[in-house]
C-alpha atoms as a PDB file:
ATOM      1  CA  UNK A   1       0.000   0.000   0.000  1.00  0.00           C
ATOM      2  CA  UNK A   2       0.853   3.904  -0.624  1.00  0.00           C
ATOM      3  CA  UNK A   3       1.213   6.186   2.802  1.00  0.00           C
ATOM      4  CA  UNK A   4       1.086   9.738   2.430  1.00  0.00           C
ATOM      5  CA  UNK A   5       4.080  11.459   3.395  1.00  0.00           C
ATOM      6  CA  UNK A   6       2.244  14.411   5.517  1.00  0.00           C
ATOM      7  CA  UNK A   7      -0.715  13.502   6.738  1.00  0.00           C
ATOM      8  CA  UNK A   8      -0.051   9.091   6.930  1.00  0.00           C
ATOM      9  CA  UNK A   9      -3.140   8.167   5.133  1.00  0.00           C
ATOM     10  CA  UNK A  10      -3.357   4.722   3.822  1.00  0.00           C
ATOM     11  CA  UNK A  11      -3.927   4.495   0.162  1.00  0.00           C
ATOM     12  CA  UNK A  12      -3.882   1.920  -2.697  1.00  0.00           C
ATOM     13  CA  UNK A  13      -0.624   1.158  -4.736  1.00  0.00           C
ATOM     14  CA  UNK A  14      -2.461   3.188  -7.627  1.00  0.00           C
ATOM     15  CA  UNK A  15      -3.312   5.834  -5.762  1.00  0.00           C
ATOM     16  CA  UNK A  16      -2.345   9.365  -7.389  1.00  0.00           C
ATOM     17  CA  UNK A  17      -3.463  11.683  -4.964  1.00  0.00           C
ATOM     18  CA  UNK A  18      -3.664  11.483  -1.539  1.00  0.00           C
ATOM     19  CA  UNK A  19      -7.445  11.141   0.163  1.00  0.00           C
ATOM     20  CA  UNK A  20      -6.945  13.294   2.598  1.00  0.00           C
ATOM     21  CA  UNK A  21      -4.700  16.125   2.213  1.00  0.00           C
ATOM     22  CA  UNK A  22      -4.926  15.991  -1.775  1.00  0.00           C
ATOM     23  CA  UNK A  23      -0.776  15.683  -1.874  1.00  0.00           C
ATOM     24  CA  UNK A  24       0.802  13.519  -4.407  1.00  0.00           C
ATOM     25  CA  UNK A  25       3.687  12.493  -1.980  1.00  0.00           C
ATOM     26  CA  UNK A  26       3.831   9.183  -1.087  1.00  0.00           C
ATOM     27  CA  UNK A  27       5.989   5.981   0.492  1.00  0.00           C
ATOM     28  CA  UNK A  28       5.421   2.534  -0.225  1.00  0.00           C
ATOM     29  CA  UNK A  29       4.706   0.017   3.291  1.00  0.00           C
ATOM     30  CA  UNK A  30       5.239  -3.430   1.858  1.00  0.00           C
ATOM     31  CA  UNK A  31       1.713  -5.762   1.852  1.00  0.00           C
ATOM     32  CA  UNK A  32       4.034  -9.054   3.158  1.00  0.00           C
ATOM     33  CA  UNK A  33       6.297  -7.584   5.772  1.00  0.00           C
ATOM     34  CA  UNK A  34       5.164  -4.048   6.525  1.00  0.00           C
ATOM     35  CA  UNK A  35       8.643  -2.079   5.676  1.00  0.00           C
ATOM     36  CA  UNK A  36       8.112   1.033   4.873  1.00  0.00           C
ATOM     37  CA  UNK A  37      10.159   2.336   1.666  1.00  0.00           C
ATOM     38  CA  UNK A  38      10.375   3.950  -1.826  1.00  0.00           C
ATOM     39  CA  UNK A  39      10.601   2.637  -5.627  1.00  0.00           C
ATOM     40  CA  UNK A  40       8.875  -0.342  -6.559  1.00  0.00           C
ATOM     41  CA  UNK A  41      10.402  -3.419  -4.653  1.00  0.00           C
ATOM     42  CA  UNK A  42      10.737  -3.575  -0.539  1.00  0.00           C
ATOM     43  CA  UNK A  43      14.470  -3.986  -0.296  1.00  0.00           C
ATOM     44  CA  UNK A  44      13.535  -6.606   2.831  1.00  0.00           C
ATOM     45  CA  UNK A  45      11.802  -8.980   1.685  1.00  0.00           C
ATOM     46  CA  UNK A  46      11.762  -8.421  -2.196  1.00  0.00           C
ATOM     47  CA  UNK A  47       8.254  -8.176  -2.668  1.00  0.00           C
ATOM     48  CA  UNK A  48       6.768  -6.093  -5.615  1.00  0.00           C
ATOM     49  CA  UNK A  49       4.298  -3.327  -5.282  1.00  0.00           C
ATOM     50  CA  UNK A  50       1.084  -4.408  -6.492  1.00  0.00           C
ATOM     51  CA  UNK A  51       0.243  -3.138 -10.602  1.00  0.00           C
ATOM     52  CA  UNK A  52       3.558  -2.143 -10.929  1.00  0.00           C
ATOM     53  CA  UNK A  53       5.150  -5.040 -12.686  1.00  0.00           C
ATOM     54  CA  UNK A  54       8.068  -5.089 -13.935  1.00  0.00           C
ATOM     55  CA  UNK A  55       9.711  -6.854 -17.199  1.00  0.00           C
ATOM     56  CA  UNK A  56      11.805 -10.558 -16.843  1.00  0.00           C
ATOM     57  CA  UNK A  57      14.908 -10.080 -17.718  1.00  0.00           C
ATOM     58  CA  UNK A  58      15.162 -13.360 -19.219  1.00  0.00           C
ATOM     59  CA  UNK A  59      12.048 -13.680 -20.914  1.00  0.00           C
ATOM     60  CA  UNK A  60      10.343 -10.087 -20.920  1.00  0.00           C
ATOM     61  CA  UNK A  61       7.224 -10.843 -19.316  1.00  0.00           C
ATOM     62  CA  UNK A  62       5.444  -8.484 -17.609  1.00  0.00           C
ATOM     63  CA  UNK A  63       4.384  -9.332 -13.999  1.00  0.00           C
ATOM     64  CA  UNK A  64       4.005  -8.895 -10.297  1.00  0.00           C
ATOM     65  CA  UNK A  65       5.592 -12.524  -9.043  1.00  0.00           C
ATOM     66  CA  UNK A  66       8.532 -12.969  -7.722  1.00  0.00           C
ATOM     67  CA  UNK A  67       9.340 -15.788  -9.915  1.00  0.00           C
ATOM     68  CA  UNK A  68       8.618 -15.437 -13.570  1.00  0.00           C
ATOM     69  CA  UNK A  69       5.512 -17.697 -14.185  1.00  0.00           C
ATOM     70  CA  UNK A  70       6.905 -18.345 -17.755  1.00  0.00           C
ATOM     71  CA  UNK A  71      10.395 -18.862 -17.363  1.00  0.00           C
ATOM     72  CA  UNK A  72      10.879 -19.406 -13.273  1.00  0.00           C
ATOM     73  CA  UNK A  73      13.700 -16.937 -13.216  1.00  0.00           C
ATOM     74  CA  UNK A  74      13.836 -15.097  -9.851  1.00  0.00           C
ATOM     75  CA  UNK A  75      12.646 -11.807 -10.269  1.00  0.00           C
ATOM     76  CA  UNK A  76      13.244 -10.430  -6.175  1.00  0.00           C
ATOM     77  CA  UNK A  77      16.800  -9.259  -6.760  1.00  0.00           C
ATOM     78  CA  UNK A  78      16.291  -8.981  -3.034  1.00  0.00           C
ATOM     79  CA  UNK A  79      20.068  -9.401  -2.075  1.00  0.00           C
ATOM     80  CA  UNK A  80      21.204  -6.949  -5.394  1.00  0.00           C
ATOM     81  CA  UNK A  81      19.053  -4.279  -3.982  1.00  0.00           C
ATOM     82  CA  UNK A  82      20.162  -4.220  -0.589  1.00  0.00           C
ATOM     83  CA  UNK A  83      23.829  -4.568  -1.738  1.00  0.00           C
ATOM     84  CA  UNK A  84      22.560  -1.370  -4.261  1.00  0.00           C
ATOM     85  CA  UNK A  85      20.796   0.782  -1.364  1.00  0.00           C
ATOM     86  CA  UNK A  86      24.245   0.202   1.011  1.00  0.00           C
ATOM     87  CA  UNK A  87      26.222   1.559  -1.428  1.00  0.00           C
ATOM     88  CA  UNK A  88      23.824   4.548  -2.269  1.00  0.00           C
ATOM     89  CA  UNK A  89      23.865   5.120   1.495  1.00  0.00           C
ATOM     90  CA  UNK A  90      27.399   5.391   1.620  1.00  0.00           C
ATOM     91  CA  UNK A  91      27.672   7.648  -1.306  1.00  0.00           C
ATOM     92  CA  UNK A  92      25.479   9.791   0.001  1.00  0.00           C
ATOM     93  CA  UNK A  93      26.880   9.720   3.852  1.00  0.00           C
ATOM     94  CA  UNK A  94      30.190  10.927   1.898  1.00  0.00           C
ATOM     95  CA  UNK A  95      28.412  13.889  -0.096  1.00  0.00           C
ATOM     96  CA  UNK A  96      27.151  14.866   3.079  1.00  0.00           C
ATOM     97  CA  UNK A  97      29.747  14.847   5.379  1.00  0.00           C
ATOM     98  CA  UNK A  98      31.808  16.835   2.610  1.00  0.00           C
ATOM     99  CA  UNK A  99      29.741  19.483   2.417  1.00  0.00           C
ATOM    100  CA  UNK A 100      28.836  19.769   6.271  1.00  0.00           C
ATOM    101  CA  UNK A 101      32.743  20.070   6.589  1.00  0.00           C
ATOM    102  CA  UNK A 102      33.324  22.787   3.850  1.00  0.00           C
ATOM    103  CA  UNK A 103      30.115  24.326   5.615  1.00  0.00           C
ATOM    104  CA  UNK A 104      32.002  23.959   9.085  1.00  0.00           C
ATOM    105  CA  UNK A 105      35.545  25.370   7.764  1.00  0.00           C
ATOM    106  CA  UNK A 106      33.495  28.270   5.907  1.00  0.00           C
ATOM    107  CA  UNK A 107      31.924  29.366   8.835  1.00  0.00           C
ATOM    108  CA  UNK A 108      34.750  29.300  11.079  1.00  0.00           C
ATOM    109  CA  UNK A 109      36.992  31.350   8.753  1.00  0.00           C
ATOM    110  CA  UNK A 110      34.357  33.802   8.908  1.00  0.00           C
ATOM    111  CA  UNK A 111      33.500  33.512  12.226  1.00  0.00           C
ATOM    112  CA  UNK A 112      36.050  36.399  13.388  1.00  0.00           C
ATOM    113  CA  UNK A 113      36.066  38.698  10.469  1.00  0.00           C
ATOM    114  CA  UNK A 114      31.886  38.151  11.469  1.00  0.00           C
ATOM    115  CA  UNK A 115      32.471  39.505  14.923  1.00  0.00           C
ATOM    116  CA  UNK A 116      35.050  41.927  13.935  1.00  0.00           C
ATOM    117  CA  UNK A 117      32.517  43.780  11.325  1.00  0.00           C
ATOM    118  CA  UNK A 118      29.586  43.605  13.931  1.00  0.00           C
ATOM    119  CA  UNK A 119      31.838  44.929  16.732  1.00  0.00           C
ATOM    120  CA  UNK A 120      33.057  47.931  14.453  1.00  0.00           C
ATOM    121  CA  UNK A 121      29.389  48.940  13.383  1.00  0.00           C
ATOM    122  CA  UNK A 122      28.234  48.632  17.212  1.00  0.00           C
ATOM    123  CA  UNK A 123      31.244  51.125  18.247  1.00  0.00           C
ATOM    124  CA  UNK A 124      30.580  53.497  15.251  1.00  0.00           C
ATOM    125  CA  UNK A 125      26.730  53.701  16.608  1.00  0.00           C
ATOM    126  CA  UNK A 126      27.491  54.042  19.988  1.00  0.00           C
ATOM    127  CA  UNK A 127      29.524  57.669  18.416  1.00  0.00           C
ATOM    128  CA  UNK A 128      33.129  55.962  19.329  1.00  0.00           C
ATOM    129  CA  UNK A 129      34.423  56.914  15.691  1.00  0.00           C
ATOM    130  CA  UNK A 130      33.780  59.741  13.736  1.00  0.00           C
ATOM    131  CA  UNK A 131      31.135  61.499  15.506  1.00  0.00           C
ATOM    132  CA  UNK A 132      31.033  64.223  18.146  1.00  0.00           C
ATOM    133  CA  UNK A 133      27.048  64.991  18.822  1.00  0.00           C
ATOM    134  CA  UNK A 134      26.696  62.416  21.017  1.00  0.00           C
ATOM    135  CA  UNK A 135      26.175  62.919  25.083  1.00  0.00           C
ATOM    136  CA  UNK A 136      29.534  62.891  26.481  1.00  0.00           C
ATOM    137  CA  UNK A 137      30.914  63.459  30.129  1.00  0.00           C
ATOM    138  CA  UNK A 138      28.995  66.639  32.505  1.00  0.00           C
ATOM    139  CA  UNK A 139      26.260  65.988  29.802  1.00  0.00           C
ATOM    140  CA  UNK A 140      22.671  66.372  30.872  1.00  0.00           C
ATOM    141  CA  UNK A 141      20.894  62.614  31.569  1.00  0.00           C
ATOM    142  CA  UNK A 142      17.961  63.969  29.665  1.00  0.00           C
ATOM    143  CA  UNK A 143      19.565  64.611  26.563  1.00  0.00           C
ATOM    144  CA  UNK A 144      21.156  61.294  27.036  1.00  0.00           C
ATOM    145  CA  UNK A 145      18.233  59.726  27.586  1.00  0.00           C
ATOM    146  CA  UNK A 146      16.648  60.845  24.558  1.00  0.00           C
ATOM    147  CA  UNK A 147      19.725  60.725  22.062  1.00  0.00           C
ATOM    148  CA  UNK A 148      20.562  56.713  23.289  1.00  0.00           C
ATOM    149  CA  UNK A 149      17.076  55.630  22.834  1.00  0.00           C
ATOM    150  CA  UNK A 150      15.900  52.726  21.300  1.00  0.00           C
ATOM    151  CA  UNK A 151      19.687  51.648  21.135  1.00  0.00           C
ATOM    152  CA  UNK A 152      20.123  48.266  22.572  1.00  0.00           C
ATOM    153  CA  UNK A 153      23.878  48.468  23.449  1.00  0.00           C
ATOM    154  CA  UNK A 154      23.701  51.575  25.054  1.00  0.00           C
ATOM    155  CA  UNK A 155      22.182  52.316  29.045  1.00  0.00           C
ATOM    156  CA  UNK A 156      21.955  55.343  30.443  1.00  0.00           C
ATOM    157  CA  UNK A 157      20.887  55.217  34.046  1.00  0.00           C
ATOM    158  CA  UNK A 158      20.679  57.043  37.284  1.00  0.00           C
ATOM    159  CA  UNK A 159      22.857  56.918  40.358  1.00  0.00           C
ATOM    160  CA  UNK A 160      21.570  53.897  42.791  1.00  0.00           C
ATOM    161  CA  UNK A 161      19.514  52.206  39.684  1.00  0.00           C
ATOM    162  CA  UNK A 162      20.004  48.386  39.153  1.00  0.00           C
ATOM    163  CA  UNK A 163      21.463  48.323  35.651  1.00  0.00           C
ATOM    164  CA  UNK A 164      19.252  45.899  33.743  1.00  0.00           C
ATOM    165  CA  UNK A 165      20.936  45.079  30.689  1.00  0.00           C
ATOM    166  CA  UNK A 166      24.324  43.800  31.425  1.00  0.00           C
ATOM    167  CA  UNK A 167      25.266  43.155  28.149  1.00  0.00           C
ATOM    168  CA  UNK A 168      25.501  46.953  27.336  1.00  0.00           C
ATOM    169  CA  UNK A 169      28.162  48.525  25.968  1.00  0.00           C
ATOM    170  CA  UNK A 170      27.846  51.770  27.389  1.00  0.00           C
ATOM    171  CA  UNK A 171      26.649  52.684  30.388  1.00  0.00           C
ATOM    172  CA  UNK A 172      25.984  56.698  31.476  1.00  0.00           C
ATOM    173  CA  UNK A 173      24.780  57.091  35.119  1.00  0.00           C
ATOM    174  CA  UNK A 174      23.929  60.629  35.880  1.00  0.00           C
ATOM    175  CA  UNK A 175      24.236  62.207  39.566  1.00  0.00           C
ATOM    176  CA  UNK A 176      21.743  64.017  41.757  1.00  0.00           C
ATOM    177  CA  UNK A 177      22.189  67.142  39.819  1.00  0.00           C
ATOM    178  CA  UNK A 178      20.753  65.082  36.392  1.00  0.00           C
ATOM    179  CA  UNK A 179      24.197  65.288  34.840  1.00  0.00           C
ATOM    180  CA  UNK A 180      26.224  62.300  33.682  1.00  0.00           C
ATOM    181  CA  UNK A 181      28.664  61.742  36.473  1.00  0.00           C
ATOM    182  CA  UNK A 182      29.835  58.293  35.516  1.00  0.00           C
ATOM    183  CA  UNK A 183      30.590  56.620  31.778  1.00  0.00           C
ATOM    184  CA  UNK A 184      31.819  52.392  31.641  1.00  0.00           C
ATOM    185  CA  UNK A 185      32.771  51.041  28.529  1.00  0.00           C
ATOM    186  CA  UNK A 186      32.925  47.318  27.679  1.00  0.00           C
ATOM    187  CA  UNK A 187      34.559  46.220  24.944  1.00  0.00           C
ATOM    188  CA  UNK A 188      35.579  42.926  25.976  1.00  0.00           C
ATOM    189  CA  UNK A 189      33.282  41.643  22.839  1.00  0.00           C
ATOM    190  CA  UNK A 190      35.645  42.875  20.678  1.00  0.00           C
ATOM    191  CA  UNK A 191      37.992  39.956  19.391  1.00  0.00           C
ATOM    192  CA  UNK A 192      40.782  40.008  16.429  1.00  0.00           C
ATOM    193  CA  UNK A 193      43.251  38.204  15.934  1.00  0.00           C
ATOM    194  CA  UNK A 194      44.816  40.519  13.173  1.00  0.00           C
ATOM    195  CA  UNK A 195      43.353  43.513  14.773  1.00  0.00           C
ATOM    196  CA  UNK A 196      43.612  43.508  17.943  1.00  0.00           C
ATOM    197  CA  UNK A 197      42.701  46.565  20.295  1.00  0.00           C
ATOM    198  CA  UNK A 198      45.777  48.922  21.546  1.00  0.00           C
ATOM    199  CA  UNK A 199      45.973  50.689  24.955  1.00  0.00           C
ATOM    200  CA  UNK A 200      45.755  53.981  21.548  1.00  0.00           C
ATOM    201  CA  UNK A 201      42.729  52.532  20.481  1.00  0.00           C
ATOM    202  CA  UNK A 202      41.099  52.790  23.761  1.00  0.00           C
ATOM    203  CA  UNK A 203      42.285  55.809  24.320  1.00  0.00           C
ATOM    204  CA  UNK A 204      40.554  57.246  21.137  1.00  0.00           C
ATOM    205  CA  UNK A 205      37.422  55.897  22.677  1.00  0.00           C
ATOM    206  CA  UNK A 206      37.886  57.487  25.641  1.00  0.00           C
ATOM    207  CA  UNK A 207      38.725  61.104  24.462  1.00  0.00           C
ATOM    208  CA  UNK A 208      35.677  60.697  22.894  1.00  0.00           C
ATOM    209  CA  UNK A 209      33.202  61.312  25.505  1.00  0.00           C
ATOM    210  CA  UNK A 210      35.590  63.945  27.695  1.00  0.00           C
ATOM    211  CA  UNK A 211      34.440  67.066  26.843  1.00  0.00           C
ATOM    212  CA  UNK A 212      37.909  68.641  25.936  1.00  0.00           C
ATOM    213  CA  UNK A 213      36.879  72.315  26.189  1.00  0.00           C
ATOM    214  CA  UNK A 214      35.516  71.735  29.573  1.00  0.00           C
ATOM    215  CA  UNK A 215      38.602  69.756  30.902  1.00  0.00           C
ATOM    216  CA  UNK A 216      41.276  72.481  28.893  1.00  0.00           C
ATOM    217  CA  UNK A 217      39.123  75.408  31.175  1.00  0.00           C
ATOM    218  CA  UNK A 218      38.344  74.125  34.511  1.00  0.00           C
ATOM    219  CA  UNK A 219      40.459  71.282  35.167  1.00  0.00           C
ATOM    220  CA  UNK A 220      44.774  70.576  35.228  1.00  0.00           C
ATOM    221  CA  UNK A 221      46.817  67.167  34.309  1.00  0.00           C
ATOM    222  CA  UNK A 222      47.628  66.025  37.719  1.00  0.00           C
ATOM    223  CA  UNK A 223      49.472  62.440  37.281  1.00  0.00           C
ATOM    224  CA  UNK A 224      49.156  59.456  34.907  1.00  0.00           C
ATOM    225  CA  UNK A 225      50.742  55.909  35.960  1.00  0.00           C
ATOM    226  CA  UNK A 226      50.174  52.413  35.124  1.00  0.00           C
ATOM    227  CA  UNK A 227      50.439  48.734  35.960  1.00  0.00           C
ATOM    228  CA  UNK A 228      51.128  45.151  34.160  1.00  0.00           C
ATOM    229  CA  UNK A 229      51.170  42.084  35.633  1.00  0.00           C
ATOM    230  CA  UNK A 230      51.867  38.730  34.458  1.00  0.00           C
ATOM    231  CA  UNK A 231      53.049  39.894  31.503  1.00  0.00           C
ATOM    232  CA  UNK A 232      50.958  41.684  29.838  1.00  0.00           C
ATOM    233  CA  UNK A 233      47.653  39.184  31.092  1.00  0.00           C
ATOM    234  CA  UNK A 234      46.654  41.728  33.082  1.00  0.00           C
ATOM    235  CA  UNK A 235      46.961  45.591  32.761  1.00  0.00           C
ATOM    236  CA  UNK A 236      45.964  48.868  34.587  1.00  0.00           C
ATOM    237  CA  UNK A 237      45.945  52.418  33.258  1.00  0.00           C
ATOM    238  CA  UNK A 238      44.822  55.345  35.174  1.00  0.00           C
ATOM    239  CA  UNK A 239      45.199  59.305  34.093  1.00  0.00           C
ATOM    240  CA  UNK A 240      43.704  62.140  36.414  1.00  0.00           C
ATOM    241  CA  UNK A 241      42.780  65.607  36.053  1.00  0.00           C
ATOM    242  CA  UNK A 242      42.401  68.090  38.926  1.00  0.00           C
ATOM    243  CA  UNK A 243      40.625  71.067  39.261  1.00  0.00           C
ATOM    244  CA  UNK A 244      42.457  74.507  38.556  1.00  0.00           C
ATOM    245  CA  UNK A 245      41.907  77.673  40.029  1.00  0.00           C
ATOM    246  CA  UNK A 246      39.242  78.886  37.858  1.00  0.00           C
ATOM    247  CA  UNK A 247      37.401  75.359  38.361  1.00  0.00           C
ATOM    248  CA  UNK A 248      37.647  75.763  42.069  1.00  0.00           C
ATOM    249  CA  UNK A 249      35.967  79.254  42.031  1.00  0.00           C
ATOM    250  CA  UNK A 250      33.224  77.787  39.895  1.00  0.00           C
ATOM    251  CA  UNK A 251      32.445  75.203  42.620  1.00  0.00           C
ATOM    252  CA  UNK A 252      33.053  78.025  45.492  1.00  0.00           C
ATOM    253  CA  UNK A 253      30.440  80.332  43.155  1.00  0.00           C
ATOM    254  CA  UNK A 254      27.804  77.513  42.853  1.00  0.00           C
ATOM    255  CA  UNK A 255      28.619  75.030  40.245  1.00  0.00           C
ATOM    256  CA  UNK A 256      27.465  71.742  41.479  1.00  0.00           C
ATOM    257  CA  UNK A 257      28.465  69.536  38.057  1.00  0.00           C
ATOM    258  CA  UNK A 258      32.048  70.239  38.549  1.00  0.00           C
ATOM    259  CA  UNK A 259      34.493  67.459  40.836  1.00  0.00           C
ATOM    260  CA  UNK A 260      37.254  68.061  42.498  1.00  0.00           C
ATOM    261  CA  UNK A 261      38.625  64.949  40.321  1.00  0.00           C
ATOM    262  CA  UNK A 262      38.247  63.573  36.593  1.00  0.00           C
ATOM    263  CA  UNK A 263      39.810  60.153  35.994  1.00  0.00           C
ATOM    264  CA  UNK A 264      39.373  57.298  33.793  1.00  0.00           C
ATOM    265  CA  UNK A 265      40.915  53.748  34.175  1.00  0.00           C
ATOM    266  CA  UNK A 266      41.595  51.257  31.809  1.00  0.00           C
ATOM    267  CA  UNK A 267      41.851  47.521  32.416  1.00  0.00           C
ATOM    268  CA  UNK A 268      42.760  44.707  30.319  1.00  0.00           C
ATOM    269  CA  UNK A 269      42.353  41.396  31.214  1.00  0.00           C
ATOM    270  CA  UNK A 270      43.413  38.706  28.901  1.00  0.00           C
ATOM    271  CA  UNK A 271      40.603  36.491  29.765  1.00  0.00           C
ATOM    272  CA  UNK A 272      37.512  39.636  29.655  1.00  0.00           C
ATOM    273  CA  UNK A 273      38.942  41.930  27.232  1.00  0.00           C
ATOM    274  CA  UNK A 274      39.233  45.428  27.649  1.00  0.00           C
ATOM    275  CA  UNK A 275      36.920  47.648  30.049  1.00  0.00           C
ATOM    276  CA  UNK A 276      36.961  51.443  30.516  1.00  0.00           C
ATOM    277  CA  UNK A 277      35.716  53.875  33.294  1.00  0.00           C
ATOM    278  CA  UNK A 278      35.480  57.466  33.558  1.00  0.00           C
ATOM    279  CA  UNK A 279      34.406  59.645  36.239  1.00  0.00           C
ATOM    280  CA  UNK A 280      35.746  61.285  39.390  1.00  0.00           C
ATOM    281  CA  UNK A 281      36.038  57.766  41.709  1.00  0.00           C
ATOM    282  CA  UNK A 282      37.842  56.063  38.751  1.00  0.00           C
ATOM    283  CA  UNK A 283      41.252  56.764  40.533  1.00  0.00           C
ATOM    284  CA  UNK A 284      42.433  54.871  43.421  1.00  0.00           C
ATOM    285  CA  UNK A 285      44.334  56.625  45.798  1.00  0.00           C
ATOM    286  CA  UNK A 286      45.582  53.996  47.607  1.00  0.00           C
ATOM    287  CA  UNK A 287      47.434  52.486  44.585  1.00  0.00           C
ATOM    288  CA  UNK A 288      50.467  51.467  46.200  1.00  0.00           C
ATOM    289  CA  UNK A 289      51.827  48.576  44.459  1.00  0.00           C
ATOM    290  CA  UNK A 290      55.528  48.452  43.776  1.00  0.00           C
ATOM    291  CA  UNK A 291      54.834  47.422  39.956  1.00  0.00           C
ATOM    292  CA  UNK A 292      52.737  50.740  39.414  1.00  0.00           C
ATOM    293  CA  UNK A 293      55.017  53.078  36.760  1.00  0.00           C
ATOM    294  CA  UNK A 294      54.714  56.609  35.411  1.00  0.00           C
ATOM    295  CA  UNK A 295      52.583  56.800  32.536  1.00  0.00           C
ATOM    296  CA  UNK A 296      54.472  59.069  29.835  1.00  0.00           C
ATOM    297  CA  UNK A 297      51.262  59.924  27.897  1.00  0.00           C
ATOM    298  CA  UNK A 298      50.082  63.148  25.672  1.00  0.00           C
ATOM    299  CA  UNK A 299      46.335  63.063  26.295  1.00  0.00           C
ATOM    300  CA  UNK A 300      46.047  65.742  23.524  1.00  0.00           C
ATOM    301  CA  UNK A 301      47.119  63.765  20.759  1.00  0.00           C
ATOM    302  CA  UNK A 302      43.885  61.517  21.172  1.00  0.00           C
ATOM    303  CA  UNK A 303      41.273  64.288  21.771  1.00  0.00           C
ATOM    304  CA  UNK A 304      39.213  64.232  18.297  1.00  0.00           C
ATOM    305  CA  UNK A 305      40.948  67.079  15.935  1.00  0.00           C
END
């Protein structure tokens, strides 16, 4: 009998079109020992599907026996077909694992020139190259709000809220006088081989959400260090600004977004990648490891021209 291949109806061996679902799909399930297959001959036991016949080779006589009825030559081919079917099986195992394994290799040599694309896109949105509009450092957390909206790798927050999303690239927090007081940075998604990030890189990113005509005017280069360990598995970069005399009499005449520090720390951890932090309690002050060095470094040079 014929068994439609969606819906499992039974139907004749002559059957065209399927009962019940009207598809024109079938498989064969052999009358004599129920296996279920395709083509004209169940490659178990050798029986033939009813009105399809076939010719003797012998004698050319049409029929559905499995032994001629003119000249008694055995029609089953039974053990030819298996032997047949095993070797289409293995041909076709082959094709198969060949192209899974040209799939496999194709996608892995893609896989990083993939993430490095993505990555690059997601830093150009976030305003990390080539643009200067976006919020930056002492901006105001509604304009912040309202410019990062609808963008999925970007949070802006306020002090004391739970961040949410902690797959975000950037994170702006704002302080109790609703002005961004605190900017993180995680970049540990990015991954090259070929390209890998630079302490310059990161400091490109960074420059690019210090407001440098606020920092030239109220604040002063106060001391820039750093600190690698393991060689190079683990590194620490800190730079701090303190406020000048003309910053100080801004605070003394009233102006509460000004701090009495502006720092930002890098960290690069072989494992995570690297992570950046800006804002006044990004310096520690009790850094007193004997590894920590001076940081020769011309913050100008990465400030966007």
């Amino acid at each position: 009998m014929k068994v439609c291949t969606y819906c499992g109806t039974d139907s004749a061996d002559n059957a065209v079109i399927c009962k019940s679902c009207g598809t024109t799909e079938f498989y064969n399930k052999c009358n004599s020992c129920g296996f279920k297959f395709t083509g004209s001959v169940c490659p178990e036991c050798g029986s033939i599907i009813s009105g399809t016949g076939r010719a003797c080779a012998v004698c050319g006589h049409i029929t559905d026996d499995l032994i001629c009825p003119y000249c008694e030559t055995d029609l089953s081919g039974k053990k030819q077909g298996i032997k047949q079917m095993k070797k289409n099986g293995r041909r076709k195992a082959i094709l198969l694992v060949s192209v899974l394994f040209f799939l496999g290799v194709l996608i892995l040599s893609n896989l990083s020139k993939y993430r490095l694309v993505e990555t690059r896109e997601i830093l150009y949105d976030m305003g990390v190259v080539h643009t200067t509009n976006h919020p930056k450092y002492f901006s105001e957390y509604e304009n912040a709000l309202a410019f990062w909206k609808g963008n999925d790798y970007v949070k802006v927050i306020k002090k004391g809220e739970l961040l949410t999303n902690g797959s975000a690239l950037l994170v702006m927090t704002s302080n109790t006088e609703e002005t961004i007081s605190d900017i993180r940075i995680n970049l540990s998604g990015y991954s090259s081989e070929k390209e890998p990030l630079t302490v310059k890189d990161i400091l490109k990113v960074i420059c690019e959400y210090i407001p440098y005509n606020i920092i030239y005017k109220y604040y002063t280069f106060d001391k820039a260090f750093y600190e690698i360990i393991k060689a190079g598995e683990y590194e620490k970069y800190y730079y701090l600004w303190v406020l000048n005399e003309r910053g100080k009499e801004e605070i003394q005449n009233g102006n509460k977004v000004l701090s009495d520090k502006l720092a930002f720390e890098i960290i690069y951890d072989k494992e995570e990648g690297w992570n950046i932090q800006i804002g006044a309690l990004s310096y520690d002050e009790n850094e007193d490891s004997i590894s920590v060095q001076e940081w020769d470094i011309d913050i100008l040079d990465y400030f966007p021209k």
